[in-house]
Protein backbone atom coordinates (compact mmCIF):
# COMPACT_ATOMS: atom_id res chain seq x y z
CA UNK A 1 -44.14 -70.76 0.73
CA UNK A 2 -42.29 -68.20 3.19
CA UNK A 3 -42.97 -64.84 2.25
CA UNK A 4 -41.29 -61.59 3.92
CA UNK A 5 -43.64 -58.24 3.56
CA UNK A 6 -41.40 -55.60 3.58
CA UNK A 7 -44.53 -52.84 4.24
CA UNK A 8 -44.48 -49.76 6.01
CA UNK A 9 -48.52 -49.20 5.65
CA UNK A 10 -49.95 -51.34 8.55
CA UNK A 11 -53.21 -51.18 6.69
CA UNK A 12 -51.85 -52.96 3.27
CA UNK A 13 -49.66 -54.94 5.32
CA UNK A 14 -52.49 -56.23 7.05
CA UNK A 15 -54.41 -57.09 3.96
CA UNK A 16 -51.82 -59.11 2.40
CA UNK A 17 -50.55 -61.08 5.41
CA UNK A 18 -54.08 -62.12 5.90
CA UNK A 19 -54.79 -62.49 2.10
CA UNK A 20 -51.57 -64.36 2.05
CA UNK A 21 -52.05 -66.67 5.14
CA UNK A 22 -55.56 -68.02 4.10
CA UNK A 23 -53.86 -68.90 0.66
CA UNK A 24 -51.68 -70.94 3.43
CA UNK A 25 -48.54 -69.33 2.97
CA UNK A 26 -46.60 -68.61 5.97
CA UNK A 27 -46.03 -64.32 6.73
CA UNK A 28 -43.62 -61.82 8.33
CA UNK A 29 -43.59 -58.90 8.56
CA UNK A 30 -40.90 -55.98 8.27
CA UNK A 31 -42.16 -52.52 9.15
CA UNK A 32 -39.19 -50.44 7.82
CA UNK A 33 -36.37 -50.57 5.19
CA UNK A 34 -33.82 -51.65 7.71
CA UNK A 35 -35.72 -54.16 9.83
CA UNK A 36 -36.71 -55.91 6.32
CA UNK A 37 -33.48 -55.45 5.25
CA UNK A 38 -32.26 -58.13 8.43
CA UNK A 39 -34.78 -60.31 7.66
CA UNK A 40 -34.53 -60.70 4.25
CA UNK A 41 -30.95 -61.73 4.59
CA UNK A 42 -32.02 -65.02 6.62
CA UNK A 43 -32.54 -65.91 3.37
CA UNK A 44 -35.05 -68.24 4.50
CA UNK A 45 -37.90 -66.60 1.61
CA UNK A 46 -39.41 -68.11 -1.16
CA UNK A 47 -40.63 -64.49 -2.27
CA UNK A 48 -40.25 -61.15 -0.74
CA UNK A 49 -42.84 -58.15 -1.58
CA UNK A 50 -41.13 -54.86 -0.90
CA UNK A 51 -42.80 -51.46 -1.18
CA UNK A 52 -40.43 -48.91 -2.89
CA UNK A 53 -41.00 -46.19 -0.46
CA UNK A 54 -39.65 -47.30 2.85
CA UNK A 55 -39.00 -44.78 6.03
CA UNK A 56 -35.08 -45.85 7.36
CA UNK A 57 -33.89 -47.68 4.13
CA UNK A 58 -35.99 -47.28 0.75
CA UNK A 59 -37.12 -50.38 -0.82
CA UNK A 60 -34.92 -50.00 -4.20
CA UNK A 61 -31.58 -50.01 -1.74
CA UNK A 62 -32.94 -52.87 0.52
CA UNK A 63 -32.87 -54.49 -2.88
CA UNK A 64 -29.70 -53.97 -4.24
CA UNK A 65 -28.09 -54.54 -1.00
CA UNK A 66 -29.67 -58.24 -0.41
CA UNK A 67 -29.15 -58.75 -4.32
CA UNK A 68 -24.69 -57.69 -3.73
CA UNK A 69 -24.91 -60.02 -0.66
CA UNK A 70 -25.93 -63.05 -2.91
CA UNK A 71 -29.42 -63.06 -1.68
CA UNK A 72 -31.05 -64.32 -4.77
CA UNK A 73 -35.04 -64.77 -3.45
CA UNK A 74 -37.19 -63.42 -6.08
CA UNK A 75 -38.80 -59.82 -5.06
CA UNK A 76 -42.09 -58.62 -6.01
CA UNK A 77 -42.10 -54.80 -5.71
CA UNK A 78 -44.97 -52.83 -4.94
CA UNK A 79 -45.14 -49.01 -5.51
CA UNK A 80 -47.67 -45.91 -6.33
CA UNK A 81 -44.69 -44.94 -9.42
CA UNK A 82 -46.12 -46.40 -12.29
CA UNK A 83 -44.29 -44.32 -14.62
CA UNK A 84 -42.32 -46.53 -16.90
CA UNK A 85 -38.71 -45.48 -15.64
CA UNK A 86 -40.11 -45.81 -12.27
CA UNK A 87 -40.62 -49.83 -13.20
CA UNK A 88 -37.23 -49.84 -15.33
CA UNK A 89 -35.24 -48.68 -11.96
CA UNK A 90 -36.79 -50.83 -10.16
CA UNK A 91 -35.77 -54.33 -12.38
CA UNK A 92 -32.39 -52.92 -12.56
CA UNK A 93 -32.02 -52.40 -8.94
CA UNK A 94 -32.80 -56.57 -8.83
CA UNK A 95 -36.43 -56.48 -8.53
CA UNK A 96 -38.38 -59.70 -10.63
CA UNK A 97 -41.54 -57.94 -11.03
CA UNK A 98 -43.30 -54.61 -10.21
CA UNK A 99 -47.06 -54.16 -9.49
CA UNK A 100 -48.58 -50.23 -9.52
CA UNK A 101 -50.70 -49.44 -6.29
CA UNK A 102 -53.63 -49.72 -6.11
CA UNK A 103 -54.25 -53.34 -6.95
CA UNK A 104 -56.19 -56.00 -6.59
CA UNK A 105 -55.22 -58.97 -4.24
CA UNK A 106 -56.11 -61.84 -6.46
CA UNK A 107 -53.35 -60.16 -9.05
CA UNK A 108 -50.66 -59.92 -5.84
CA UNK A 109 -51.35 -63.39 -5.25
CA UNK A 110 -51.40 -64.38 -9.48
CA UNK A 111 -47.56 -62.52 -9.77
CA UNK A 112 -46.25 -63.91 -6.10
CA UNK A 113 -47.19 -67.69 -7.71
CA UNK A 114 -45.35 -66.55 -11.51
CA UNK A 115 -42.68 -65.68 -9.72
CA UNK A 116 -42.19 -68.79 -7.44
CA UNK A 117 -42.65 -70.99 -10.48
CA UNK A 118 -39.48 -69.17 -12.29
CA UNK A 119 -37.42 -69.96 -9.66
CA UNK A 120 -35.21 -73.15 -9.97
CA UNK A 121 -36.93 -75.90 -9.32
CA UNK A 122 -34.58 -77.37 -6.76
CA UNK A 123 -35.11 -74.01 -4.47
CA UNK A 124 -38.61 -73.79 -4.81
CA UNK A 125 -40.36 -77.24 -4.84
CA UNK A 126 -43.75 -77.30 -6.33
CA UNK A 127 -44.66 -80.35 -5.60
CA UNK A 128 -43.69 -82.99 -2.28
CA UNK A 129 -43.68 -86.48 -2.41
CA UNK A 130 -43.55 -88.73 0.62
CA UNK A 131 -44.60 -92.48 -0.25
CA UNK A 132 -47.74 -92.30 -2.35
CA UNK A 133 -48.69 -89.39 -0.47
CA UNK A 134 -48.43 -85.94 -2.82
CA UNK A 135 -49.02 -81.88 -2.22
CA UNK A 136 -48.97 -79.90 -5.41
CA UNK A 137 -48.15 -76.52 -3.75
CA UNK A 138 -49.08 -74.53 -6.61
CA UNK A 139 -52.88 -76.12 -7.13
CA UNK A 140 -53.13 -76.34 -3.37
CA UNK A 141 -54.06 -80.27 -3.63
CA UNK A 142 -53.12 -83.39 -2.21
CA UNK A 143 -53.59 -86.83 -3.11
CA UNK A 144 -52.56 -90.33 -1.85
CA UNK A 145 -52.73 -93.12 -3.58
CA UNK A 146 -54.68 -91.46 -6.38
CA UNK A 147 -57.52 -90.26 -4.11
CA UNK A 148 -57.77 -86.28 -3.31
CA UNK A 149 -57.87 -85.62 0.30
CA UNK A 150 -59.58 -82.04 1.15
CA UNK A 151 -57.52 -80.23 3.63
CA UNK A 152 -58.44 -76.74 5.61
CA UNK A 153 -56.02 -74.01 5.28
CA UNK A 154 -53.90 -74.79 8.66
CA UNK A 155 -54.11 -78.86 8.47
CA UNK A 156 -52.35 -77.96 4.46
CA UNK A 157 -49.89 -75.78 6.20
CA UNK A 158 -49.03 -78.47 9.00
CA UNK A 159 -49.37 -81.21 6.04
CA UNK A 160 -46.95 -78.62 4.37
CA UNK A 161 -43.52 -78.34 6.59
CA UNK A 162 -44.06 -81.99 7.82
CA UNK A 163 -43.51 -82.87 4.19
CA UNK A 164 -41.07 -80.33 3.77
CA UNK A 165 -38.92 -82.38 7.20
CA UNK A 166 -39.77 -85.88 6.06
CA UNK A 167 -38.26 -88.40 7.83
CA UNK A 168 -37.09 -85.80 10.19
CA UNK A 169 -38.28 -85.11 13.87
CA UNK A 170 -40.75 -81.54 14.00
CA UNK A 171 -41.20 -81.00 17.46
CA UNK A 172 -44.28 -78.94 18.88
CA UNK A 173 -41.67 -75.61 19.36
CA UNK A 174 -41.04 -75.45 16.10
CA UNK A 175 -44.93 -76.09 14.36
CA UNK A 176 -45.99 -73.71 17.03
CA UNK A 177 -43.84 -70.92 15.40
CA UNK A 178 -43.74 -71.97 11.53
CA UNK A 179 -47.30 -73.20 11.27
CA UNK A 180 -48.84 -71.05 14.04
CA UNK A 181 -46.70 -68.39 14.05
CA UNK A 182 -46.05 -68.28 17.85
CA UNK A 183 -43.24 -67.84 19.19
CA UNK A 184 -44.58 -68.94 22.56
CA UNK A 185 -46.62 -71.81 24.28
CA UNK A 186 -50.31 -71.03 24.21
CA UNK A 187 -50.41 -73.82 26.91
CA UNK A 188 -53.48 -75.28 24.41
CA UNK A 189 -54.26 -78.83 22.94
CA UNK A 190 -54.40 -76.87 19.47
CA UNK A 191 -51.31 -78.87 17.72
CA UNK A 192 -52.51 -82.23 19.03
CA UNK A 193 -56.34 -81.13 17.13
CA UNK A 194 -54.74 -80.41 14.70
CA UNK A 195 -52.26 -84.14 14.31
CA UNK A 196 -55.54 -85.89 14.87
CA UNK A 197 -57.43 -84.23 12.28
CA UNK A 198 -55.00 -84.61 10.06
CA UNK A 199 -54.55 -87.99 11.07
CA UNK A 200 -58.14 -88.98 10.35
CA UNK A 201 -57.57 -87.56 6.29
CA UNK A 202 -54.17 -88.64 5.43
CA UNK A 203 -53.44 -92.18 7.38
CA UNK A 204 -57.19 -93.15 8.50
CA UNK A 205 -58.60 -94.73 5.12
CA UNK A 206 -55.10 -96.34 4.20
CA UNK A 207 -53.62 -99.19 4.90
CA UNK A 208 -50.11 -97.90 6.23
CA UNK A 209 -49.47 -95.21 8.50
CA UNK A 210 -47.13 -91.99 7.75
CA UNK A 211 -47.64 -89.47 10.09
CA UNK A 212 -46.36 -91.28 13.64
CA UNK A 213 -45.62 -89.46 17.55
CA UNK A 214 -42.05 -89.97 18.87
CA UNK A 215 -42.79 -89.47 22.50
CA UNK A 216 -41.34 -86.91 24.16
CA UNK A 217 -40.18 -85.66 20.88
CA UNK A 218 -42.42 -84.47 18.91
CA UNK A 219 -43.86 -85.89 14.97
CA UNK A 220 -42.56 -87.58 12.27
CA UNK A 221 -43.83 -88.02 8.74
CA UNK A 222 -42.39 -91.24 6.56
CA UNK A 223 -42.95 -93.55 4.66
């Protein structure tokens, strides 16, 4: 999934963009109430986690705004007001769910997954299918042809958006920033590693091929 942290804390924001990332979701990152207030209406997130009390733009009105704009991703709040009209004003401003600082990642990470299995099921996917080959995003597990092929973090993430494009032409620009998160040319080999490796798990033991280069171009996954 695509999550947007909307975090003034660099600390916490820190600790759940990495937390996040190594559960092999892609991150950003909004420092203020007004910055995550232009990302968020990309509208390009599966989830956004917003802390209530934001310097520029508070978190409740970066809400409410996104939420009058028809921005329907579901939000995750995050706040040290645990009172219960503290959590009440924070639903009614368009919030999904509220979690009381302090808390502990693996509960973050429990409500972000709740939340992205409400959603309708033809905005979120939770599972891709591309020939016989299958990623259940939720478990984190991929099969083909009946036979579970163990993926690291970044080769799930690449697996990820060239499932999410099937049939369609990713070129190296656009893994570098969605898988990577670069948005320049490390002038490194590290997206044709990764292809190979990938290569090796998913195409290797079987008898047909999906993941093939267009020269020049870029990749393309298909059946």
């Amino acid at each position: 999934m695509r999550i947007l942290i909307i975090e003034d804390d660099r600390e916490a924001a820190n600790y759940i963009r990495k937390g996040l990332k190594e559960s092999g979701h892609v991150v950003d990152h909004a420092a203020d109430g007004e910055e995550g207030l232009e990302m968020g209406r990309s509208a390009e997130y599966d989830i956004l986690v917003v802390d209530r009390m934001l310097p520029k733009l508070d978190g409740l009105s970066v809400i409410e705004t996104l939420r009058d704009e028809g921005i329907s991703s579901p939000v995750l709040i995050l706040s040290a007001l645990g009172e219960v009209d503290h959590r009440v004003e924070g639903l009614k401003a368009g919030g999904d769910d509220y979690l009381v600082k302090p808390y502990a990642f693996a509960e973050l990470l429990a409500r972000i997954e709740a939340l992205a299995r409400r959603r309708d099921p033809e905005t979120v996917r939770t599972k891709l299918v591309v020939g016989d080959l299958e990623m259940d995003l939720l478990a984190r597990k991929v099969m083909r042809g009946g036979e579970e092929i163990l993926l690291q973090p970044r080769e799930f993430r690449l697996l990820e958006f060239l499932m999410k494009h099937s049939g369609q032409v990713v070129t190296r620009t656009m893994l570098l920033e969605k898988v990577w998160d670069y948005h320049f040319d490390p002038q490194t080999n590290v997206i044709d590693v990764h292809i190979s490796r990938l290569r090796s798990k998913i195409d290797k033991p079987f008898d047909d091929a999906l993941l093939h280069t267009v020269r020049g171009a870029g990749y393309r996954l298909q059946a």
